[in-house]
C-alpha atoms as a PDB file:
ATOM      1  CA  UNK A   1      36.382 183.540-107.499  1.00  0.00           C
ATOM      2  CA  UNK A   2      36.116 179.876-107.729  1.00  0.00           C
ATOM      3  CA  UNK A   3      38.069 177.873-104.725  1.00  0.00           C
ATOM      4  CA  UNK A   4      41.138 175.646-105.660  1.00  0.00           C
ATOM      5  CA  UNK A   5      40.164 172.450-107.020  1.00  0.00           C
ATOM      6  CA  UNK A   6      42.157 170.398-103.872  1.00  0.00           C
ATOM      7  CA  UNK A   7      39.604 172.109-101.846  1.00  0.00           C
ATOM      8  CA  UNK A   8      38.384 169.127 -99.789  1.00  0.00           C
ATOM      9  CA  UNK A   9      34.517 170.676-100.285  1.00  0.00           C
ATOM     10  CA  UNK A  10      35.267 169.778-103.704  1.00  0.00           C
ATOM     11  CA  UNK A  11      34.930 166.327-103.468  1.00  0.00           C
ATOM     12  CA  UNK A  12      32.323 166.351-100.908  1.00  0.00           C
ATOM     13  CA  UNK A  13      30.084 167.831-103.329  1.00  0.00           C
ATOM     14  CA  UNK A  14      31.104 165.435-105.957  1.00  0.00           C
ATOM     15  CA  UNK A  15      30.758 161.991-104.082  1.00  0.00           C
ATOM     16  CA  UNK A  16      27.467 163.192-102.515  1.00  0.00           C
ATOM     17  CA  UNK A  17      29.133 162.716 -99.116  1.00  0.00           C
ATOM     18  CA  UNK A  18      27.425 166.326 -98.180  1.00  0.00           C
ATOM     19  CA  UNK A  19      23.930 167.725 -98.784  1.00  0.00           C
ATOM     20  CA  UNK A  20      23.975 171.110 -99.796  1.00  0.00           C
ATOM     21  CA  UNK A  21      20.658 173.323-100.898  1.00  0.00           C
ATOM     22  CA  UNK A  22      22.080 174.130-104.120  1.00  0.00           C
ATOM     23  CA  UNK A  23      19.851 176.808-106.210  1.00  0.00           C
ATOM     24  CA  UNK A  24      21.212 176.402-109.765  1.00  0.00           C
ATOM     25  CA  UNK A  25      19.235 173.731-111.511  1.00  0.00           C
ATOM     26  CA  UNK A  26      21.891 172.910-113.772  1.00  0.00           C
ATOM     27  CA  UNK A  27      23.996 172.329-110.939  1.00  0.00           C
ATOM     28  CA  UNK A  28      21.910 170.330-108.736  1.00  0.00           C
ATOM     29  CA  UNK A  29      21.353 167.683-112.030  1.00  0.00           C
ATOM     30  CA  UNK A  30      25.354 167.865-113.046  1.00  0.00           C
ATOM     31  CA  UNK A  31      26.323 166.797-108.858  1.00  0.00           C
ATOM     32  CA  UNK A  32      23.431 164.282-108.619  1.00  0.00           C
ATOM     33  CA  UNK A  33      24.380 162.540-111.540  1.00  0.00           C
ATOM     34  CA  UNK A  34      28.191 162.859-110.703  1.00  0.00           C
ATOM     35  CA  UNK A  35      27.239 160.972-107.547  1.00  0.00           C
ATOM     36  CA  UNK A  36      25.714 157.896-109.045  1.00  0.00           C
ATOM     37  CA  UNK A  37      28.259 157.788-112.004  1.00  0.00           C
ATOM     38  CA  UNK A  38      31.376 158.127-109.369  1.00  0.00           C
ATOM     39  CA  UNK A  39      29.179 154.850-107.021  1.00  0.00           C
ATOM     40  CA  UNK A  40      29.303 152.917-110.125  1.00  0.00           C
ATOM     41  CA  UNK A  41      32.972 152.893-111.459  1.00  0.00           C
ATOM     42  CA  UNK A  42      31.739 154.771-114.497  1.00  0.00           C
ATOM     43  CA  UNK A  43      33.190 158.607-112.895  1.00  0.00           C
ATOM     44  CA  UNK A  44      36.819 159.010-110.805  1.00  0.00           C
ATOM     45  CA  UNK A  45      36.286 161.573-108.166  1.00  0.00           C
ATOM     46  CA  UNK A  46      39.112 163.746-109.645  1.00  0.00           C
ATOM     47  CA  UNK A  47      37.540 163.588-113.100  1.00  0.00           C
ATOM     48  CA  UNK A  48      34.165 164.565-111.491  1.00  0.00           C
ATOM     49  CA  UNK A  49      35.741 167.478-109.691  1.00  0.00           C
ATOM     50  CA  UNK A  50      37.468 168.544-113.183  1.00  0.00           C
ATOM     51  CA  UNK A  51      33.950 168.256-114.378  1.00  0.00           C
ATOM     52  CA  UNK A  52      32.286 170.146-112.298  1.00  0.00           C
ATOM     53  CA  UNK A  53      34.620 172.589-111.671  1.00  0.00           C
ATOM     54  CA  UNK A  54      34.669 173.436-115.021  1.00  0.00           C
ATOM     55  CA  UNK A  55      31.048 173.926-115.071  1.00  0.00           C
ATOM     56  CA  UNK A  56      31.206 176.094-112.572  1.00  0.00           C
ATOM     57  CA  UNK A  57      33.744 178.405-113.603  1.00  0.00           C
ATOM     58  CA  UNK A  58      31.859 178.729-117.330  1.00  0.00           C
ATOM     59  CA  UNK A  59      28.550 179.650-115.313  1.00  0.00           C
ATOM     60  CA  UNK A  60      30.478 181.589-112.317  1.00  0.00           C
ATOM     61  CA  UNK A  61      28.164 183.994-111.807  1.00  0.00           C
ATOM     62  CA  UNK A  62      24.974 181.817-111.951  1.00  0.00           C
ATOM     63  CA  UNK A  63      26.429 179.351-109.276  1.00  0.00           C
ATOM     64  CA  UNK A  64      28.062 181.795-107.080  1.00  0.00           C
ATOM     65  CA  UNK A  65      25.365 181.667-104.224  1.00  0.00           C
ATOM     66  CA  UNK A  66      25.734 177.754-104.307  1.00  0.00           C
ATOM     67  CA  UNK A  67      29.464 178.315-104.494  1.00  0.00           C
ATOM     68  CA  UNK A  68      29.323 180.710-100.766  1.00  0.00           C
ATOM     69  CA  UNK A  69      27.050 178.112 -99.543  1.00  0.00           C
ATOM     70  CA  UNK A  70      29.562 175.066-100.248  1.00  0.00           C
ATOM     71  CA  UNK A  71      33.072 176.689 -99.094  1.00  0.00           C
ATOM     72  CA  UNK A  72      31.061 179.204 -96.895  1.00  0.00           C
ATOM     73  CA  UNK A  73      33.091 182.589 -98.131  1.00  0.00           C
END
């Protein structure tokens, strides 16, 4: 189960302001390039949460070990 989306982690991940060793390729592209589009203007964070929460609740079970990682469960 994915954490609520006002987890603070959440944007965190989104904005870059944390490092994690993420696993999941797919992943690791999606929150890289969230980063840059959020420091540009072209991404809000709460769009880029949406985002990315999404992905990962299509692909649960192939980002779960990121997912314990992140919010430490």
């Amino acid at each position: 189960m994915l954490p609520d989306k006002t987890h603070p982690e959440w944007k965190y991940l989104v904005k870059g302001e944390k490092q994690y060793p993420l696993e999941n390729f797919v992943l690791q592209l999606k929150v890289t390039q969230t980063a840059k589009d959020i420091k540009s203007g072209k991404l809000s964070v709460d769009k880029a949460v949406d985002d990315i929460y999404a992905l990962c609740l299509k692909y649960r079970h192939a980002v779960m070990k990121d997912m314990k990682k992140i919010f430490n469960s």
